[in-house]
C-alpha atoms as a PDB file:
ATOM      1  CA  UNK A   1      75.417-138.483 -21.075  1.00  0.00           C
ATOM      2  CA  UNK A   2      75.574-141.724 -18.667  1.00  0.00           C
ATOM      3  CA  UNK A   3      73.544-144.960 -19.505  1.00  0.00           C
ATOM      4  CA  UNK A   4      71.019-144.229 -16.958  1.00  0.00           C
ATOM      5  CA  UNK A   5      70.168-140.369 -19.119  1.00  0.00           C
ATOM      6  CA  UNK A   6      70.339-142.957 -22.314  1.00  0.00           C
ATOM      7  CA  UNK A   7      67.802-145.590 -21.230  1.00  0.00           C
ATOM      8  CA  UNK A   8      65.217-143.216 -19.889  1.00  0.00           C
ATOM      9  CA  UNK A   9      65.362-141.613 -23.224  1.00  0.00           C
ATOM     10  CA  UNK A  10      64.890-145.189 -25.244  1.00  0.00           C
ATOM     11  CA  UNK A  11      62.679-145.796 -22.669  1.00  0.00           C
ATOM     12  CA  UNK A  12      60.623-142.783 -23.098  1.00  0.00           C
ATOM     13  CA  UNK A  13      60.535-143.076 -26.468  1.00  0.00           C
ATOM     14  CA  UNK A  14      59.349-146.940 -26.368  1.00  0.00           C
ATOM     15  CA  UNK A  15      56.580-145.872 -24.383  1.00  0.00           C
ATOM     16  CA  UNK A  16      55.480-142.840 -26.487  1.00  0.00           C
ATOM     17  CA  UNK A  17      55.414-144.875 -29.590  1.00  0.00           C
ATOM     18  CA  UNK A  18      51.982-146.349 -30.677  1.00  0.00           C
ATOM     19  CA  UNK A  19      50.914-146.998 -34.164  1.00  0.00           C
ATOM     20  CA  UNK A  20      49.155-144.168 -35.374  1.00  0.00           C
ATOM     21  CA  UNK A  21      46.731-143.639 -38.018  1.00  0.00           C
ATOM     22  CA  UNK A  22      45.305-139.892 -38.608  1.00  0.00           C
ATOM     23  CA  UNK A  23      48.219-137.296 -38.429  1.00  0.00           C
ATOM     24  CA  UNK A  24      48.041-133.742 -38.673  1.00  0.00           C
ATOM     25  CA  UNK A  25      49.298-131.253 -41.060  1.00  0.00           C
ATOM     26  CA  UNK A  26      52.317-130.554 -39.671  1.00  0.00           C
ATOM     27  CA  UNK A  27      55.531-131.827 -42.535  1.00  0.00           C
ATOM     28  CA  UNK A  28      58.667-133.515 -41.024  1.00  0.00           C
ATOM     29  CA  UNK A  29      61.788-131.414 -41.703  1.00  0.00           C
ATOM     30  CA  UNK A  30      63.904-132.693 -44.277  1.00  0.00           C
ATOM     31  CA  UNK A  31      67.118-133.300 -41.985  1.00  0.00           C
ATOM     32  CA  UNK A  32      64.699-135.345 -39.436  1.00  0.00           C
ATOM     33  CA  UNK A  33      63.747-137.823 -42.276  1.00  0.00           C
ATOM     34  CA  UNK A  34      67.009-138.415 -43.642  1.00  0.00           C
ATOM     35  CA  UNK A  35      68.086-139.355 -40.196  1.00  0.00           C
ATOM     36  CA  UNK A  36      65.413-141.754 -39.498  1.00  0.00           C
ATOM     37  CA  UNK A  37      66.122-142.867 -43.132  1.00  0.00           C
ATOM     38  CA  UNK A  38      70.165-143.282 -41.825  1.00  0.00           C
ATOM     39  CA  UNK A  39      68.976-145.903 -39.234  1.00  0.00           C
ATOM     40  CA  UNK A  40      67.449-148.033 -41.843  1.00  0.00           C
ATOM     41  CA  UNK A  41      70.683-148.018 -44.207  1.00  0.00           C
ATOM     42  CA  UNK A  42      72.293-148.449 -41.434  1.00  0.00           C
ATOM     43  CA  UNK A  43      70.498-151.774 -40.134  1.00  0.00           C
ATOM     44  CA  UNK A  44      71.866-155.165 -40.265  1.00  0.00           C
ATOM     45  CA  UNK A  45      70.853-157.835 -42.799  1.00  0.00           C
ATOM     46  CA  UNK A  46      71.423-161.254 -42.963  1.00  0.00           C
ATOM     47  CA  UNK A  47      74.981-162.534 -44.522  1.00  0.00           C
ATOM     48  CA  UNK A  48      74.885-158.879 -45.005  1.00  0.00           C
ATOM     49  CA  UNK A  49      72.732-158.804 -47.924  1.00  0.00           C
ATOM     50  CA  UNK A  50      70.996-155.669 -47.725  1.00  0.00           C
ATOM     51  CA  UNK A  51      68.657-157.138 -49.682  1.00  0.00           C
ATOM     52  CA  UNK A  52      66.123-153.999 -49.623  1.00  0.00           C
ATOM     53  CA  UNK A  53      65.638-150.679 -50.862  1.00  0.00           C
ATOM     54  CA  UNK A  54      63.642-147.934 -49.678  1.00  0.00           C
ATOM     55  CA  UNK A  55      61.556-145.504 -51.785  1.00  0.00           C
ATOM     56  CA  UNK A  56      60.431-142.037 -49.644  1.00  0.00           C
ATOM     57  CA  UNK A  57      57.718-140.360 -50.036  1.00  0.00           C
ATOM     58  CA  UNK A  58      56.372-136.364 -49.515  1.00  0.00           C
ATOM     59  CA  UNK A  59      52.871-135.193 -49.974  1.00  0.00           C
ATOM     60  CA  UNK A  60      52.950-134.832 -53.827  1.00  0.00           C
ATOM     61  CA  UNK A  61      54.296-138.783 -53.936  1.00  0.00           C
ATOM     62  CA  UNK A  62      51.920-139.728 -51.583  1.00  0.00           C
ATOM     63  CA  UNK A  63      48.712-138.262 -53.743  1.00  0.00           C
ATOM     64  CA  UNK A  64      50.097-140.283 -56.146  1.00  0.00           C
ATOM     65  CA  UNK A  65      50.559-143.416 -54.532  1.00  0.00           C
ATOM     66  CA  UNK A  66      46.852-142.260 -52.735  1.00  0.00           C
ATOM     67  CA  UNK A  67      45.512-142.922 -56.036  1.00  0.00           C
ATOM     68  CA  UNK A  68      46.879-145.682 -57.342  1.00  0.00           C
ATOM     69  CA  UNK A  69      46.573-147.769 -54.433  1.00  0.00           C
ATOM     70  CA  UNK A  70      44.256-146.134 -51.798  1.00  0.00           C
ATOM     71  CA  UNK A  71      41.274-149.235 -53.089  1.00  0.00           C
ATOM     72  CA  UNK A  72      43.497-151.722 -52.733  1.00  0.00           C
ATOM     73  CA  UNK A  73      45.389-150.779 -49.095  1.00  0.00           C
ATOM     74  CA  UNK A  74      42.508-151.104 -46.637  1.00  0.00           C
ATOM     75  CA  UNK A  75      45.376-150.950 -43.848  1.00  0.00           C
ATOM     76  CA  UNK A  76      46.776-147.250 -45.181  1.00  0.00           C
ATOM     77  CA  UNK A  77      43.336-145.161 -45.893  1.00  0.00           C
ATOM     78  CA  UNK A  78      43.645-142.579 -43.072  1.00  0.00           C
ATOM     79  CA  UNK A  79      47.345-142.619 -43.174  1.00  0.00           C
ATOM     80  CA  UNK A  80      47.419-141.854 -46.887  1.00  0.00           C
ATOM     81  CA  UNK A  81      45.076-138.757 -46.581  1.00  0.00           C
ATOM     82  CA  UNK A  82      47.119-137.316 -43.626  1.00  0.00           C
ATOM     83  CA  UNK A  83      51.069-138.752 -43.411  1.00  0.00           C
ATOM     84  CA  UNK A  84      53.734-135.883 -43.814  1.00  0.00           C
ATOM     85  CA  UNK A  85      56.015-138.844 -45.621  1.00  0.00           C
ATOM     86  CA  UNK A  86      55.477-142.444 -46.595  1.00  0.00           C
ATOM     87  CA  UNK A  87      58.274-144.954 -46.945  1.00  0.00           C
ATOM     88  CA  UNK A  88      58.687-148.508 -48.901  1.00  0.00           C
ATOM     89  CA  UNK A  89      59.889-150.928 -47.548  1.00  0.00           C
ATOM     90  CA  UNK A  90      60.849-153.104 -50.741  1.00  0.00           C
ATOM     91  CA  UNK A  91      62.509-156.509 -50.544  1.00  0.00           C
ATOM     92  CA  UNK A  92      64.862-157.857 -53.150  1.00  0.00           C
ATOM     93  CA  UNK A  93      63.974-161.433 -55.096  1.00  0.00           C
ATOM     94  CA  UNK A  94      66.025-164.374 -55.913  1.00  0.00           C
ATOM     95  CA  UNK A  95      68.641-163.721 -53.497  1.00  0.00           C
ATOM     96  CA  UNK A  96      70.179-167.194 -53.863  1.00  0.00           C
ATOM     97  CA  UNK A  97      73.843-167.979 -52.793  1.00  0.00           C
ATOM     98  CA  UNK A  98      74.809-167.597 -56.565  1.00  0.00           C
ATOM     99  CA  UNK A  99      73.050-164.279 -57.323  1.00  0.00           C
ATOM    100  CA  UNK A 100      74.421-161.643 -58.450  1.00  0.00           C
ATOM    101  CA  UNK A 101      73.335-159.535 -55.247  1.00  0.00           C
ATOM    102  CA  UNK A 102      74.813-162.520 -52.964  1.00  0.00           C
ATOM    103  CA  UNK A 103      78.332-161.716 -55.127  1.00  0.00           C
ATOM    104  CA  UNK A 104      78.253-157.723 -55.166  1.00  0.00           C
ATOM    105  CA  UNK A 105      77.395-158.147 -51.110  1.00  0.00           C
ATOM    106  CA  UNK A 106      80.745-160.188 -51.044  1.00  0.00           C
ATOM    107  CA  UNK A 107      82.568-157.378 -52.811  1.00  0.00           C
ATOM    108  CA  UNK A 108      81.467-154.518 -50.936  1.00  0.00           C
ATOM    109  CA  UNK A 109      82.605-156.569 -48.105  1.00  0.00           C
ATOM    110  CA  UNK A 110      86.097-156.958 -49.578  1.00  0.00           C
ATOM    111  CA  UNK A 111      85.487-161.139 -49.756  1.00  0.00           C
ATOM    112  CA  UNK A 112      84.871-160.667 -53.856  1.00  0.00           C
ATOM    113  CA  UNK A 113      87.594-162.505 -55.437  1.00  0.00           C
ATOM    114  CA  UNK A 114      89.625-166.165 -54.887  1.00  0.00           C
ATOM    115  CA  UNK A 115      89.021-168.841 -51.962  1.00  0.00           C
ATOM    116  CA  UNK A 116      87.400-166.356 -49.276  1.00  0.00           C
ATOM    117  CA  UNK A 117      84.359-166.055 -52.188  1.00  0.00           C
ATOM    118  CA  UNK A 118      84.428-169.245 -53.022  1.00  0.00           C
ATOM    119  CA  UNK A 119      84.222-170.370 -49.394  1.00  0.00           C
ATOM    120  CA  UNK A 120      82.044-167.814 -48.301  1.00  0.00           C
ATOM    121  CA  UNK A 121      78.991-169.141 -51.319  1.00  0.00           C
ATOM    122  CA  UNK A 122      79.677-172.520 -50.207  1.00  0.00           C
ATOM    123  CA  UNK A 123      79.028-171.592 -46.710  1.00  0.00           C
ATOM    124  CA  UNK A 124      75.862-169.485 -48.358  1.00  0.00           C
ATOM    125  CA  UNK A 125      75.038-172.486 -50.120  1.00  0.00           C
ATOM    126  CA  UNK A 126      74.387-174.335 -46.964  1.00  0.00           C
ATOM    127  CA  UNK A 127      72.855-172.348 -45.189  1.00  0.00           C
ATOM    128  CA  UNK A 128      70.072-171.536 -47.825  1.00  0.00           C
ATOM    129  CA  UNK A 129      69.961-175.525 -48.752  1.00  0.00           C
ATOM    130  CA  UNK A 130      70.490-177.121 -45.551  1.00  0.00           C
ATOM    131  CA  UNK A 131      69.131-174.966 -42.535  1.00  0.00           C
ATOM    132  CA  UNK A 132      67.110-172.760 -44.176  1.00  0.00           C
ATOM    133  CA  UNK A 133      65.736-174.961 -47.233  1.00  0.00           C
ATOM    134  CA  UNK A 134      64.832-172.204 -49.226  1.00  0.00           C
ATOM    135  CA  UNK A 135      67.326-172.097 -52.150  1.00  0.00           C
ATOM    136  CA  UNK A 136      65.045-173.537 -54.783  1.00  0.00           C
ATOM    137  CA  UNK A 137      61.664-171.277 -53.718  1.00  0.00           C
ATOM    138  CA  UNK A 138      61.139-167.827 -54.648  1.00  0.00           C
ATOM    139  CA  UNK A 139      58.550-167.398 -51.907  1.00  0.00           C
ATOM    140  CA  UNK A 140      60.585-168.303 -49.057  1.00  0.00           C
ATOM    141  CA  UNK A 141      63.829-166.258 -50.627  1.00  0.00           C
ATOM    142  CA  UNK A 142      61.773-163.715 -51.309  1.00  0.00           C
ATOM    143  CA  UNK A 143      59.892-163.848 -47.586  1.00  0.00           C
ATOM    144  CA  UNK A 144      63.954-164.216 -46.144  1.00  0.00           C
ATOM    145  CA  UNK A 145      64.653-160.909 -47.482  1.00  0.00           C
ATOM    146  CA  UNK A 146      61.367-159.793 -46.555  1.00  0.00           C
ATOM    147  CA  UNK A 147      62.280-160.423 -42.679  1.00  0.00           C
ATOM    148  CA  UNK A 148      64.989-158.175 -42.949  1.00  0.00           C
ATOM    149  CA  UNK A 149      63.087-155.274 -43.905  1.00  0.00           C
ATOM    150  CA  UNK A 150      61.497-155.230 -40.553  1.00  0.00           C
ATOM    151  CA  UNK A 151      64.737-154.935 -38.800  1.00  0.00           C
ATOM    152  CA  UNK A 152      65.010-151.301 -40.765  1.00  0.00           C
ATOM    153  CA  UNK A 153      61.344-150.475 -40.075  1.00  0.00           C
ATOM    154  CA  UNK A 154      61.680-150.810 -36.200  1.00  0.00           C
ATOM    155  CA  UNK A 155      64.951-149.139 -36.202  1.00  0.00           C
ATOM    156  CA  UNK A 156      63.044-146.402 -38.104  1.00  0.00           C
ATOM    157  CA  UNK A 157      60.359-146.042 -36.117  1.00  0.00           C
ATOM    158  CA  UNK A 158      62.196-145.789 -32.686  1.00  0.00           C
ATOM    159  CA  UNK A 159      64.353-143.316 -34.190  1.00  0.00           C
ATOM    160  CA  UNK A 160      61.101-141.488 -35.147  1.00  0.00           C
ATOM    161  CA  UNK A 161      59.929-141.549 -31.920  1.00  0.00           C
ATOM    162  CA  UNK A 162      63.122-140.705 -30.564  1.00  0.00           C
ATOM    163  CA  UNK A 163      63.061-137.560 -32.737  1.00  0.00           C
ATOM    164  CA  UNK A 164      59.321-136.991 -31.309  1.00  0.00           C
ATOM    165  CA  UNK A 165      57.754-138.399 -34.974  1.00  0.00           C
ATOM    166  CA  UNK A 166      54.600-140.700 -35.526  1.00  0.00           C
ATOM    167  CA  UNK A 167      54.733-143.820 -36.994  1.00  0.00           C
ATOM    168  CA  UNK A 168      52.489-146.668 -38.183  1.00  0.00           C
ATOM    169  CA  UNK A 169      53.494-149.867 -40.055  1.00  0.00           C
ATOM    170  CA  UNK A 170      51.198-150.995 -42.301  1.00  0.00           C
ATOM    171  CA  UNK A 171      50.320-154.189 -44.179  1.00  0.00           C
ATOM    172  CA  UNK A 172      46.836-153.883 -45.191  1.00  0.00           C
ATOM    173  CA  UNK A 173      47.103-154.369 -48.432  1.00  0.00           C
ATOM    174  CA  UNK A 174      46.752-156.557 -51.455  1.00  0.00           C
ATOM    175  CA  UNK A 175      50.268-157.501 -51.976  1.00  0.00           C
ATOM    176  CA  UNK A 176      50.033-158.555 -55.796  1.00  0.00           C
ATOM    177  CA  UNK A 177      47.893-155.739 -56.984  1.00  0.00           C
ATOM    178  CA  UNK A 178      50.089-152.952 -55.117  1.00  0.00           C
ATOM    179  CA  UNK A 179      53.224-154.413 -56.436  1.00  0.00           C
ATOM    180  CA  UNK A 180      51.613-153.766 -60.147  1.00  0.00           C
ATOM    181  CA  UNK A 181      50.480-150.463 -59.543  1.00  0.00           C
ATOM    182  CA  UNK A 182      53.939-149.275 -58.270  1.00  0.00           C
ATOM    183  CA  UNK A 183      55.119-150.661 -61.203  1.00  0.00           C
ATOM    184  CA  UNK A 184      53.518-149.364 -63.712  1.00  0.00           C
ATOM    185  CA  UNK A 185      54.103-145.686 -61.927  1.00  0.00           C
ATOM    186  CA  UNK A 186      57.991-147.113 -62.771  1.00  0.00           C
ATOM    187  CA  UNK A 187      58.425-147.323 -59.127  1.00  0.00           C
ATOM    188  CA  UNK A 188      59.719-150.626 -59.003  1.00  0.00           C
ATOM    189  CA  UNK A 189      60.991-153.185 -60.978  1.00  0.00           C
ATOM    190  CA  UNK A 190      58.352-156.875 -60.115  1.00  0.00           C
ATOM    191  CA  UNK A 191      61.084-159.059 -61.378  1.00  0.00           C
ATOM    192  CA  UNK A 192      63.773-157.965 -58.806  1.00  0.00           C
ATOM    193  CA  UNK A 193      61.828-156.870 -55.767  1.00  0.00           C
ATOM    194  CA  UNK A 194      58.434-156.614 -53.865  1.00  0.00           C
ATOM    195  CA  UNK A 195      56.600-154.970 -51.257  1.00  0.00           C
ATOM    196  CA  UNK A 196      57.443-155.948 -48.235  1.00  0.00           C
ATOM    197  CA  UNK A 197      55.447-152.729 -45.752  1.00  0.00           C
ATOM    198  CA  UNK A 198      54.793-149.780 -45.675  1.00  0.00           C
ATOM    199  CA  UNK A 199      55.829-146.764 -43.113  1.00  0.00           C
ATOM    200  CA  UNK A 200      53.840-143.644 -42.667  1.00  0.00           C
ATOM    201  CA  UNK A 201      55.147-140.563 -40.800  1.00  0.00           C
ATOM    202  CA  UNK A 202      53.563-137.712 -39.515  1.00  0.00           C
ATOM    203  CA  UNK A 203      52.706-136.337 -35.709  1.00  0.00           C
ATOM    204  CA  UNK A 204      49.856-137.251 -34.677  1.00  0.00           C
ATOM    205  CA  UNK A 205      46.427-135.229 -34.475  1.00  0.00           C
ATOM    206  CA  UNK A 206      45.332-136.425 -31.439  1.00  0.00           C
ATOM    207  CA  UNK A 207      46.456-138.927 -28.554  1.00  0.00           C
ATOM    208  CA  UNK A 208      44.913-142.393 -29.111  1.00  0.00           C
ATOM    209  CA  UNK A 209      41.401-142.787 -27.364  1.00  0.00           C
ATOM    210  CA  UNK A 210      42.373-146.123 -25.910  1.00  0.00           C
ATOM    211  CA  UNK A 211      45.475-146.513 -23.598  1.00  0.00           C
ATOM    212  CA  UNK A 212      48.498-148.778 -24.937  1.00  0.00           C
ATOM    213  CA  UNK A 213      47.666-152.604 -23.071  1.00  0.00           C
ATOM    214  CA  UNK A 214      50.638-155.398 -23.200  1.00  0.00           C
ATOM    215  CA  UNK A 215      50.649-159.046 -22.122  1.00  0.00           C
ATOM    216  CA  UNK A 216      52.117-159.228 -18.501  1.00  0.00           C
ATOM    217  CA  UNK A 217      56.358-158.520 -19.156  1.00  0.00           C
ATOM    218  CA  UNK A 218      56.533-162.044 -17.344  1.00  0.00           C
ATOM    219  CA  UNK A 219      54.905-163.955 -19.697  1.00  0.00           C
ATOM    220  CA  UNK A 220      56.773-162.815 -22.700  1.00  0.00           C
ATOM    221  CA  UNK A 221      60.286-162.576 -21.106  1.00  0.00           C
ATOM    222  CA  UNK A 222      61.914-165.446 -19.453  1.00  0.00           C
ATOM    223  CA  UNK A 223      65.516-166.171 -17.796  1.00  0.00           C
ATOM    224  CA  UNK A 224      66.535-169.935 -18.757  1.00  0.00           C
END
């Protein structure tokens, strides 16, 4: 396959994807999901955190989720009547540079024990202190890890176009209530991560009635 074979499909791909909301009731094969899911474990992080996990859902999970949350997510109401799979995106709290996650990122990265770990939270420790100024707020740690997760979710949803799959991201919903309600389902755990969006997937039930518009390529991408 040369480059030129690889960047019509991308581009292809990039201009097939649009955010749908109303899917048919066709289901996603198993294997296709897991690969889409692959791109997202795959993904990079910053520092290498991984600071996210991702819960997957079929059409039983989704009634459920459909009616614990459907009155409070005015951005997922068609998508949670008619998605073949939903995934969350969660994002992991309290990721300071002397958290626990911070150290078990170190070790899975074989820099878990002596000076290099040492070295490597000090250099943590500035960079969440210093240039970041974060350290002390669970908000902004919390929105830090947060920005991550959308590295996964567009890596998932090119894949899914790539694979001819419909996407939407969504994040429509109130964030404090839906983060209760997947909690008490024993979903998640609110003292160690969050809701940070939500991914339907599905094909779509009909082309969208309004063509795709974008600001002119020259405004938005410059040479310097």
């Amino acid at each position: 396959m040369t480059n030129e074979s690889v960047k019509q499909q991308v581009r292809e791909a990039f201009d097939r994807r649009v955010a749908v909301r109303v899917y048919n009731d066709q289901t996603i094969p198993r294997e296709d999901v897991e690969f889409i899911l692959d791109t997202a474990w795959l993904s990079p992080s910053s520092v290498g955190l991984e600071g996210w996990r991702f819960l997957v859902l079929d059409r039983e999970k989704i009634a459920e989720l459909k009616s614990a949350i459907k009155d409070v997510a005015w951005g997922a109401q068609p998508q949670l009547d008619t998605a073949s799979h939903f995934v969350i995106l969660l994002a992991e709290k309290n990721a300071r540079y002397d958290s626990q996650a911070i150290r078990e990122s170190l070790i899975r990265r074989g820099l878990g024990e002596g000076e290099a770990l040492t070295s490597r939270i000090d250099l943590y420790k500035s960079f969440q202190v210093r240039d970041m100024q974060m350290a002390d707020e669970p908000r902004a740690l919390w929105d830090w890890t947060a920005k991550q997760t959308y590295i996964a979710l567009g890596n998932m949803m090119t894949t899914a176009s790539l694979l001819g799959i419909d996407s939407c991201p969504i994040e429509g919903f109130e964030q404090t209530v839906v983060n209760q309600k997947l909690a008490d389902l024993g979903w998640i755990n609110p003292d160690k991560e969050a809701v940070a969006t939500l991914l339907s997937l599905g094909y779509r039930l009909k082309d969208p009635k309004h063509p795709r518009s974008r600001k002119p390529r020259q405004e938005v991408v410059e040479w310097v």
